[in-house]
N, C-alpha and C. Protein backbone atom coordinates (compact mmCIF):
# COMPACT_ATOMS: atom_id res chain seq x y z
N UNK A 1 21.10 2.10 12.07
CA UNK A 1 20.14 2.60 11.13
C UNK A 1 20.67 2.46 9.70
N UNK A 2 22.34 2.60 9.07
CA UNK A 2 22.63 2.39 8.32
C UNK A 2 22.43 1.20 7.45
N UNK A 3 22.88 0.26 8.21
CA UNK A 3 22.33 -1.35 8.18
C UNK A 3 21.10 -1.61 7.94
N UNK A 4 20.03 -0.77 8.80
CA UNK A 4 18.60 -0.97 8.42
C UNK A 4 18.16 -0.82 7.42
N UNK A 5 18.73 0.46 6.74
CA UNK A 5 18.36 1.00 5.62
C UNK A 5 18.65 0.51 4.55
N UNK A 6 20.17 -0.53 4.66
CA UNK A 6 20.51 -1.33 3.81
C UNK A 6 20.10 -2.20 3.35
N UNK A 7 19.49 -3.11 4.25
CA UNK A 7 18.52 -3.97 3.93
C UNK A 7 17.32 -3.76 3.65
N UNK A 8 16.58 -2.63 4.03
CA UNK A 8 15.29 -2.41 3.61
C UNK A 8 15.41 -1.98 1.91
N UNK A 9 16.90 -1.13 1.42
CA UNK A 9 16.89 -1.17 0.41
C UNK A 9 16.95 -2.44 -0.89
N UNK A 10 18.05 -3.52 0.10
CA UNK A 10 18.07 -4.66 -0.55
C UNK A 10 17.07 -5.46 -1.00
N UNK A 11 16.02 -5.27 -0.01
CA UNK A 11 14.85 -6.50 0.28
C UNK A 11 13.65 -5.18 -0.81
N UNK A 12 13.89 -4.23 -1.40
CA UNK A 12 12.67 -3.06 -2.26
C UNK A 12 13.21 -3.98 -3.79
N UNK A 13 14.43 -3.73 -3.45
CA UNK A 13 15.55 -3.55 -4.62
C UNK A 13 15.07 -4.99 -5.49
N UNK A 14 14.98 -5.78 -4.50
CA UNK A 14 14.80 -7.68 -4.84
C UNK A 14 13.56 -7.57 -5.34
N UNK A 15 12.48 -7.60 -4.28
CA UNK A 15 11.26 -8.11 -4.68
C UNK A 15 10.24 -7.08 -5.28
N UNK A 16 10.74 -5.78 -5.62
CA UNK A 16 9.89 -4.76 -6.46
C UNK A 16 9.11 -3.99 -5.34
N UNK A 17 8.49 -2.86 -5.47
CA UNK A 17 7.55 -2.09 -4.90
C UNK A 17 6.14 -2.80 -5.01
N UNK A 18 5.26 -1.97 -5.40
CA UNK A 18 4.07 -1.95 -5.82
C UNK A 18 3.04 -0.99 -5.21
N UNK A 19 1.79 -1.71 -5.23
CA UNK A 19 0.86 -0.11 -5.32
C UNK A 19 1.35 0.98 -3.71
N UNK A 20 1.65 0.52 -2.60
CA UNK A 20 1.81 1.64 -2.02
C UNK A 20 2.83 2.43 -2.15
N UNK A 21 3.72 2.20 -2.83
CA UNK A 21 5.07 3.35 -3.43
C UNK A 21 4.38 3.87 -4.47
N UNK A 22 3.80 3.19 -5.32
CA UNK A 22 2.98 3.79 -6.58
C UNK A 22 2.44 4.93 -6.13
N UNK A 23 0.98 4.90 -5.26
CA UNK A 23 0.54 5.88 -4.45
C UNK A 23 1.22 6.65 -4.00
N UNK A 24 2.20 6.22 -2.93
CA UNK A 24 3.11 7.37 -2.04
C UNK A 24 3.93 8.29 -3.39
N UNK A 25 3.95 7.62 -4.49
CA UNK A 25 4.91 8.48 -5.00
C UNK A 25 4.53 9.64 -5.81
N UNK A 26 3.00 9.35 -5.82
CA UNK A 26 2.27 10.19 -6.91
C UNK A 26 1.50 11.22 -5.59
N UNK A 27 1.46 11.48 -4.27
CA UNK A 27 1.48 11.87 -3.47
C UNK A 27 2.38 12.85 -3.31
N UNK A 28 3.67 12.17 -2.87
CA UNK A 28 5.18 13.18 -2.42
C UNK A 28 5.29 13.99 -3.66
N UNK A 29 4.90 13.62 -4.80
CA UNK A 29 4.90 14.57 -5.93
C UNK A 29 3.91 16.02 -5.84
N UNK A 30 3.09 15.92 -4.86
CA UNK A 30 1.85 16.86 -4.78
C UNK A 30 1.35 17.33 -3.54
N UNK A 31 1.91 16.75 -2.37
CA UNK A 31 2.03 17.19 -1.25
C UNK A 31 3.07 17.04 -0.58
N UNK A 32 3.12 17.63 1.06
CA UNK A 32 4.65 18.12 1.67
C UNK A 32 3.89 16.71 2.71
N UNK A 33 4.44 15.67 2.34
CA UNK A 33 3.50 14.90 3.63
C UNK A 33 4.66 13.56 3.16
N UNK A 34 4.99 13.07 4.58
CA UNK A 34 6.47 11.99 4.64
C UNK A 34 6.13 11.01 4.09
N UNK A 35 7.07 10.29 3.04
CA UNK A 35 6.86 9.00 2.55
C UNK A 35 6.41 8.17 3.11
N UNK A 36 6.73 7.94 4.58
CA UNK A 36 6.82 6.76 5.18
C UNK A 36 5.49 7.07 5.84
N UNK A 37 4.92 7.94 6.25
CA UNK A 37 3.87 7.96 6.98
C UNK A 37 2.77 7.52 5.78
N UNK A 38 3.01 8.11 5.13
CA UNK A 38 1.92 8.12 4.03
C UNK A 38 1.89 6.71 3.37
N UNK A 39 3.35 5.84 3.25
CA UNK A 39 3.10 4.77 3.07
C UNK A 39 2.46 3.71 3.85
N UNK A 40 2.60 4.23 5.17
CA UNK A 40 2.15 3.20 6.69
C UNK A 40 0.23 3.65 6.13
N UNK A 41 0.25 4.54 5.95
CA UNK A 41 -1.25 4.92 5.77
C UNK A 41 -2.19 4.39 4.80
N UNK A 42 -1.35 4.10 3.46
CA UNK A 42 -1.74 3.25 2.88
C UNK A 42 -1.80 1.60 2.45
N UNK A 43 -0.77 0.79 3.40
CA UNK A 43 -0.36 -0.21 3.62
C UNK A 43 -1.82 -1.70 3.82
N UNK A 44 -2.49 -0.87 4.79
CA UNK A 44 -3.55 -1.55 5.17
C UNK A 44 -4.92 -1.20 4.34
N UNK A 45 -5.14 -0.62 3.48
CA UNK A 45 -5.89 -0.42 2.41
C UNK A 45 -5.01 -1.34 1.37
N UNK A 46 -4.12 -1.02 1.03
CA UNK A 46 -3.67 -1.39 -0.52
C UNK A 46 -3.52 -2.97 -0.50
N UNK A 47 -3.51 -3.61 0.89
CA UNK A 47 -2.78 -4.92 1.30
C UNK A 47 -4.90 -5.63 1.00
N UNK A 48 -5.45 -4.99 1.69
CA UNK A 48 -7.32 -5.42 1.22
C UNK A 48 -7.64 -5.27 -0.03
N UNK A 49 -7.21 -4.41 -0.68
CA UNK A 49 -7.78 -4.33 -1.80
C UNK A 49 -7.27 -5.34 -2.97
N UNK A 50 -5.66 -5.49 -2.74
CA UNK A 50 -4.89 -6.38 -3.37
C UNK A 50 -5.68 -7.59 -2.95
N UNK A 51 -5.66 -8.30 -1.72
CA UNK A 51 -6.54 -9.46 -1.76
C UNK A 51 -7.96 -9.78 -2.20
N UNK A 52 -8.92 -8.56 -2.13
CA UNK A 52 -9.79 -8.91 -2.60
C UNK A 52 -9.54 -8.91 -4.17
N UNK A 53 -8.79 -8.41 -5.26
CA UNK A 53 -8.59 -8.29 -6.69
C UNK A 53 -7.87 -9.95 -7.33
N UNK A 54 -6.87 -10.13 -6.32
CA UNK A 54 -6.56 -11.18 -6.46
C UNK A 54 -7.50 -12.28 -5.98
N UNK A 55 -8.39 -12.54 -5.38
CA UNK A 55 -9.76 -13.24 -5.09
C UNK A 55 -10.03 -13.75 -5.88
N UNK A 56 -10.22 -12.20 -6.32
CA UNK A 56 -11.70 -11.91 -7.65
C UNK A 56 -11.29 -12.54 -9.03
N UNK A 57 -9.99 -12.10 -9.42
CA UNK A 57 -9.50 -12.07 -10.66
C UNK A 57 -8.00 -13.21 -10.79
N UNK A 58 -7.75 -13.67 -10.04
CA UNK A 58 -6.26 -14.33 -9.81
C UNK A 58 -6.33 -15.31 -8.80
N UNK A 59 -7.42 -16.26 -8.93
CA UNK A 59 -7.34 -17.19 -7.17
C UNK A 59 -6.44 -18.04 -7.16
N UNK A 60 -5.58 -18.44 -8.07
CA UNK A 60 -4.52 -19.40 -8.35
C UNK A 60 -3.38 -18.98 -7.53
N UNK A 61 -3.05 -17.42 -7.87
CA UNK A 61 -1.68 -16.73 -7.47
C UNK A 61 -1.32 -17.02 -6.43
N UNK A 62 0.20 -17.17 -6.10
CA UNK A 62 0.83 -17.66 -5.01
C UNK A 62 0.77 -16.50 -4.17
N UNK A 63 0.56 -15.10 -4.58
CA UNK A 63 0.49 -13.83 -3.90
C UNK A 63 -0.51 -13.96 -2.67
N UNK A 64 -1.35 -14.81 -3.04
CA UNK A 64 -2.93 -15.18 -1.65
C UNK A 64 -2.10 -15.83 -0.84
N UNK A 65 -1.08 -16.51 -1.06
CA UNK A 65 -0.72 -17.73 -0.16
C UNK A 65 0.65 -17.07 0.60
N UNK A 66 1.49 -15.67 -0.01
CA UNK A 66 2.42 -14.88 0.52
C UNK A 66 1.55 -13.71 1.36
N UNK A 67 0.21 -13.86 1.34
CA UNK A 67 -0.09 -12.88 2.33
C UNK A 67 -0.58 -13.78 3.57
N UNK A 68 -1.20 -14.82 2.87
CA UNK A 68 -1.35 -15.62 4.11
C UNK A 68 -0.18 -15.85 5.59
N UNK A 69 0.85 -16.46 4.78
CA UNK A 69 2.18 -16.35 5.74
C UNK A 69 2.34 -14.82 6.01
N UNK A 70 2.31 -14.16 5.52
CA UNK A 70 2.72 -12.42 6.09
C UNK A 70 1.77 -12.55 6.91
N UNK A 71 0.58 -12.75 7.21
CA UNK A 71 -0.14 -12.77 8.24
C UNK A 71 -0.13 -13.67 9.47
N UNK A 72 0.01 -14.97 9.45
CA UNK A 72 0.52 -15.51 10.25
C UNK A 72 1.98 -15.46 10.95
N UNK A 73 3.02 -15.13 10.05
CA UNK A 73 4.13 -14.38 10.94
C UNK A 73 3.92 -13.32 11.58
N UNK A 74 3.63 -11.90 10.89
CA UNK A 74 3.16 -10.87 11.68
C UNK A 74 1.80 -11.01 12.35
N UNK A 75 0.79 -11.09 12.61
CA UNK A 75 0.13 -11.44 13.30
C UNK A 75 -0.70 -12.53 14.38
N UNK A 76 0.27 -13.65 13.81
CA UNK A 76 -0.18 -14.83 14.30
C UNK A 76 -1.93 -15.78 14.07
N UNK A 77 -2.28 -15.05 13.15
CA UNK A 77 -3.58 -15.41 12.27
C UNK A 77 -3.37 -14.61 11.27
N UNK A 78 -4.78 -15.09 10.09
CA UNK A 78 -4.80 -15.22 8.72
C UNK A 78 -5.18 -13.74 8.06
N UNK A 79 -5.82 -13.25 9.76
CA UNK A 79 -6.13 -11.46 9.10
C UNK A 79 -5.16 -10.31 8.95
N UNK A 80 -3.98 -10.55 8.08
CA UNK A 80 -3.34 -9.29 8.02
C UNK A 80 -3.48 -8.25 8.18
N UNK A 81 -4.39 -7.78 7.28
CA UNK A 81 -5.59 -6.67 7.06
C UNK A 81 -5.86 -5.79 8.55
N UNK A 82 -6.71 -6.83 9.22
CA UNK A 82 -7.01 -5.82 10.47
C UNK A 82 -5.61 -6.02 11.65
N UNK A 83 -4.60 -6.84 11.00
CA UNK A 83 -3.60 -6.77 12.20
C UNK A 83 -3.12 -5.07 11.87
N UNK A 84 -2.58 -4.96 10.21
CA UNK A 84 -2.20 -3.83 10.22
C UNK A 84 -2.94 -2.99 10.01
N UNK A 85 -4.10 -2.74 10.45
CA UNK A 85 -5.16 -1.77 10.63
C UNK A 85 -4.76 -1.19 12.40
N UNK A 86 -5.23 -2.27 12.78
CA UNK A 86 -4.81 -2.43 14.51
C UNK A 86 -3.43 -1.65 15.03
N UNK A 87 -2.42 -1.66 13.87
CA UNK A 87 -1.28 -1.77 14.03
C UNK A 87 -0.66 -0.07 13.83
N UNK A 88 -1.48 0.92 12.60
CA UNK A 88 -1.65 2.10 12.32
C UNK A 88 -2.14 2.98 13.80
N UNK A 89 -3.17 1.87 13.89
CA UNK A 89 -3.66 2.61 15.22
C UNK A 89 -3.47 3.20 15.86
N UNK A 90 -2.34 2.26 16.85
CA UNK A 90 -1.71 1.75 17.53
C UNK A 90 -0.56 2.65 17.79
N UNK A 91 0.05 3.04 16.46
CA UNK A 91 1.46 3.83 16.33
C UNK A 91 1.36 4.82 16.05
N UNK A 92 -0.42 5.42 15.71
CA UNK A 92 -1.04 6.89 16.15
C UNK A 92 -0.91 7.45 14.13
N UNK A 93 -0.45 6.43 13.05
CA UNK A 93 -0.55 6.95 12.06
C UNK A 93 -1.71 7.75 11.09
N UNK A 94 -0.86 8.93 11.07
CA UNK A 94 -2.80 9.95 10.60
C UNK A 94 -3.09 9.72 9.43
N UNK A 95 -4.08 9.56 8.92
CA UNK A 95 -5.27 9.73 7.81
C UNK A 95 -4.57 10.84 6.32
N UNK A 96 -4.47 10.16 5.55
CA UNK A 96 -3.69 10.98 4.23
C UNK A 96 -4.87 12.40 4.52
N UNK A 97 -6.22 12.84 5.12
CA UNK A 97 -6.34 13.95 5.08
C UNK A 97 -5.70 15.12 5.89
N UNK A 98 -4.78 14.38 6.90
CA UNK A 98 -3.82 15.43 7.76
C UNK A 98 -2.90 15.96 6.87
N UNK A 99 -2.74 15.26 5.95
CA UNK A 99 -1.58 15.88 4.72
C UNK A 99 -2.12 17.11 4.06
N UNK A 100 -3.68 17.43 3.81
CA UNK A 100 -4.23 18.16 3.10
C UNK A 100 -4.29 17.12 1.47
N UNK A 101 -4.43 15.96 2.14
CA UNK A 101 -4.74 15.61 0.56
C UNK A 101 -6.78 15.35 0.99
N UNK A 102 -7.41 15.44 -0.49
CA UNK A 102 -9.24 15.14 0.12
C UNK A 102 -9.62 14.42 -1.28
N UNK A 103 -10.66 14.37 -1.39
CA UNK A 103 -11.27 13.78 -2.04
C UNK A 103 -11.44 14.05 -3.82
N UNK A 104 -11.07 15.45 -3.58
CA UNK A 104 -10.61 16.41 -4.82
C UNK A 104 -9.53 15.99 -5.47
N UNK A 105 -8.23 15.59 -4.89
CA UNK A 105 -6.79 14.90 -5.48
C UNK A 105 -7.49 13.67 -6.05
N UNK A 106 -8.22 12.73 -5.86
CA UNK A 106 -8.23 11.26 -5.85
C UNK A 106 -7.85 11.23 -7.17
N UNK A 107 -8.54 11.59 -8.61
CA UNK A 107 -8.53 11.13 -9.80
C UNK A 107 -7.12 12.06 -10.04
N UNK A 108 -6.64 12.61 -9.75
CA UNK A 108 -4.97 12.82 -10.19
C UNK A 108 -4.01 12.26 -10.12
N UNK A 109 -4.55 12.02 -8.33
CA UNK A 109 -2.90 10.93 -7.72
C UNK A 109 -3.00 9.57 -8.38
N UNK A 110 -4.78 9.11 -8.44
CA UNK A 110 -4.56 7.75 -9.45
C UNK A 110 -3.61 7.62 -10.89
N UNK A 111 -4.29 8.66 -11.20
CA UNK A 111 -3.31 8.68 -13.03
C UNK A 111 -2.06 8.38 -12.39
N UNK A 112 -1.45 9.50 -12.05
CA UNK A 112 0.37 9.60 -11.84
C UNK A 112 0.48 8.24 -11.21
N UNK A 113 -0.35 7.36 -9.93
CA UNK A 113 0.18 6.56 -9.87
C UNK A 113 -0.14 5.44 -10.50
N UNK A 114 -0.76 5.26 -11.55
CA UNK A 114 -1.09 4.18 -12.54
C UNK A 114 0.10 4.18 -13.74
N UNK A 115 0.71 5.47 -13.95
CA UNK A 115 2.30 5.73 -14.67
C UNK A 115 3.47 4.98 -13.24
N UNK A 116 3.18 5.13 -12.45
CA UNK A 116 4.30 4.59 -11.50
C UNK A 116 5.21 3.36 -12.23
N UNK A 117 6.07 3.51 -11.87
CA UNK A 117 6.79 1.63 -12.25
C UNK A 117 7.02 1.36 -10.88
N UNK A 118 6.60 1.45 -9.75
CA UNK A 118 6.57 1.03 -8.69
C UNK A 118 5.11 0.02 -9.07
N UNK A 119 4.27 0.56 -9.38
CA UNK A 119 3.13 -0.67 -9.64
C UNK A 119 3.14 -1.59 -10.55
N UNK A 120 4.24 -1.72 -11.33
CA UNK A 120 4.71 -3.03 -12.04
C UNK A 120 4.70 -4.54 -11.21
N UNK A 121 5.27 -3.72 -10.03
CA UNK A 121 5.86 -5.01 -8.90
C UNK A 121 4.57 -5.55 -7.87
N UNK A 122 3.38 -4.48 -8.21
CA UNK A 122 2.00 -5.16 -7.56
C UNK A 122 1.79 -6.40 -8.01
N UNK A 123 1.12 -7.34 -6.86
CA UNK A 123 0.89 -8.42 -6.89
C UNK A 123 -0.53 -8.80 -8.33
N UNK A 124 -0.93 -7.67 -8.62
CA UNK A 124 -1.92 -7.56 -9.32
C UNK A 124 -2.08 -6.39 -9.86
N UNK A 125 -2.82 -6.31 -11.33
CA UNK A 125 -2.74 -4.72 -11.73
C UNK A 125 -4.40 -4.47 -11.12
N UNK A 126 -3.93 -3.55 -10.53
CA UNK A 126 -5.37 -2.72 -9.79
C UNK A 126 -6.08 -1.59 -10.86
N UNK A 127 -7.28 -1.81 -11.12
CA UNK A 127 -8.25 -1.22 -12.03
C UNK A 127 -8.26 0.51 -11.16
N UNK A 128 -8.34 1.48 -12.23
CA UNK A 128 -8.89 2.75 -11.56
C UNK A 128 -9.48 2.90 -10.24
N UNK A 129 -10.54 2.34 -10.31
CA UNK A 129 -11.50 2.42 -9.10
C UNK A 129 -11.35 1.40 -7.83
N UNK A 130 -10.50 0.80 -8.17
CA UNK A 130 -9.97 0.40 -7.18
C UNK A 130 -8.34 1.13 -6.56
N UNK A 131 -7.73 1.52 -7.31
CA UNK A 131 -7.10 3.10 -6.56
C UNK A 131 -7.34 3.59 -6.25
N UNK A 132 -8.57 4.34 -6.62
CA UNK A 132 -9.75 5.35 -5.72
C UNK A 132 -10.12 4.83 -4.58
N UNK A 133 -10.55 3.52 -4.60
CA UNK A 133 -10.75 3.10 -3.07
C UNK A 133 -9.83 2.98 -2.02
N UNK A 134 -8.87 3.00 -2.49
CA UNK A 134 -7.50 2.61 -1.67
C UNK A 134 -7.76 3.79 -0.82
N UNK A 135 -7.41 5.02 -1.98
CA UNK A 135 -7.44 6.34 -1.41
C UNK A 135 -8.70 6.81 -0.44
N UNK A 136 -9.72 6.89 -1.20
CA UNK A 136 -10.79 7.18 -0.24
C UNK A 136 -10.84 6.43 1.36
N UNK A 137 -10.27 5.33 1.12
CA UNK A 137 -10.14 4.20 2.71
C UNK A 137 -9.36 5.24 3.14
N UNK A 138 -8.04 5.46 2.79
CA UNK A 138 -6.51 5.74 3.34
C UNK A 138 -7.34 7.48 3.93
N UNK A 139 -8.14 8.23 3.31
CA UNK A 139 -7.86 9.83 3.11
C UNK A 139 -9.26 9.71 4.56
């Protein structure tokens, strides 16, 4: 586990965070609810929304073409998205409303996490309302 952790720190450390630490962090700031769950919870929202922004606004970015391969390694097709949807499922991860977070937090945890410098390292800067959606998917 030491080792694991080592590298998971190495491989944050390298290629930056982005919006789901952003989120998780403006979260763990405001509720008693585990990083990691809460990050698994938001993973498969923030990973859709990032592709559709980058679509929309960025179709050039090599970021479309690093999720593509993230999807075909981990899933063996092009839908990341519902692999790790499938994948939450699967491993029984609960809904950011088991935390006691609702619909009431949304426009707070956005601010704090729009200050994040974890969302520097997003593949894209995500507009307000598209944080809100993240959340509303994730809650």
């Amino acid at each position: 586990m030491s080792l694991a952790s080592l590298m998971g720190g190495l491989a944050l450390a390298n290629a930056g965070l982005g919006a789901v630490h952003g989120l998780a962090a403006a979260i763990g700031g405001a509720f008693d609810a585990p990083h990691g769950g809460v990050c698994a919870a938001l993973l498969p929202h923030v990973t859709a929304v990032n592709l559709r922004a980058l679509d929309e606004r960025s179709p050039h970015s090599g970021a479309i073409a690093r999720f593509g391969e993230a999807g075909r390694i981990l899933a063996g097709a092009d839908d990341l998205v519902a692999w790790l949807v499938a994948l939450c499922a699967d491993l029984g991860i609960p809904h950011l409303r088991q935390y006691g977070i609702g619909e009431a937090d949304i426009l707070d945890l956005c601010a704090n996490a729009a200050r994040a410098s974890s969302m520097k390292a997003n593949p894209i800067a995500l507009t307000e309302a598209e944080l809100r959606e993240i959340l509303e998917r994730a809650i």
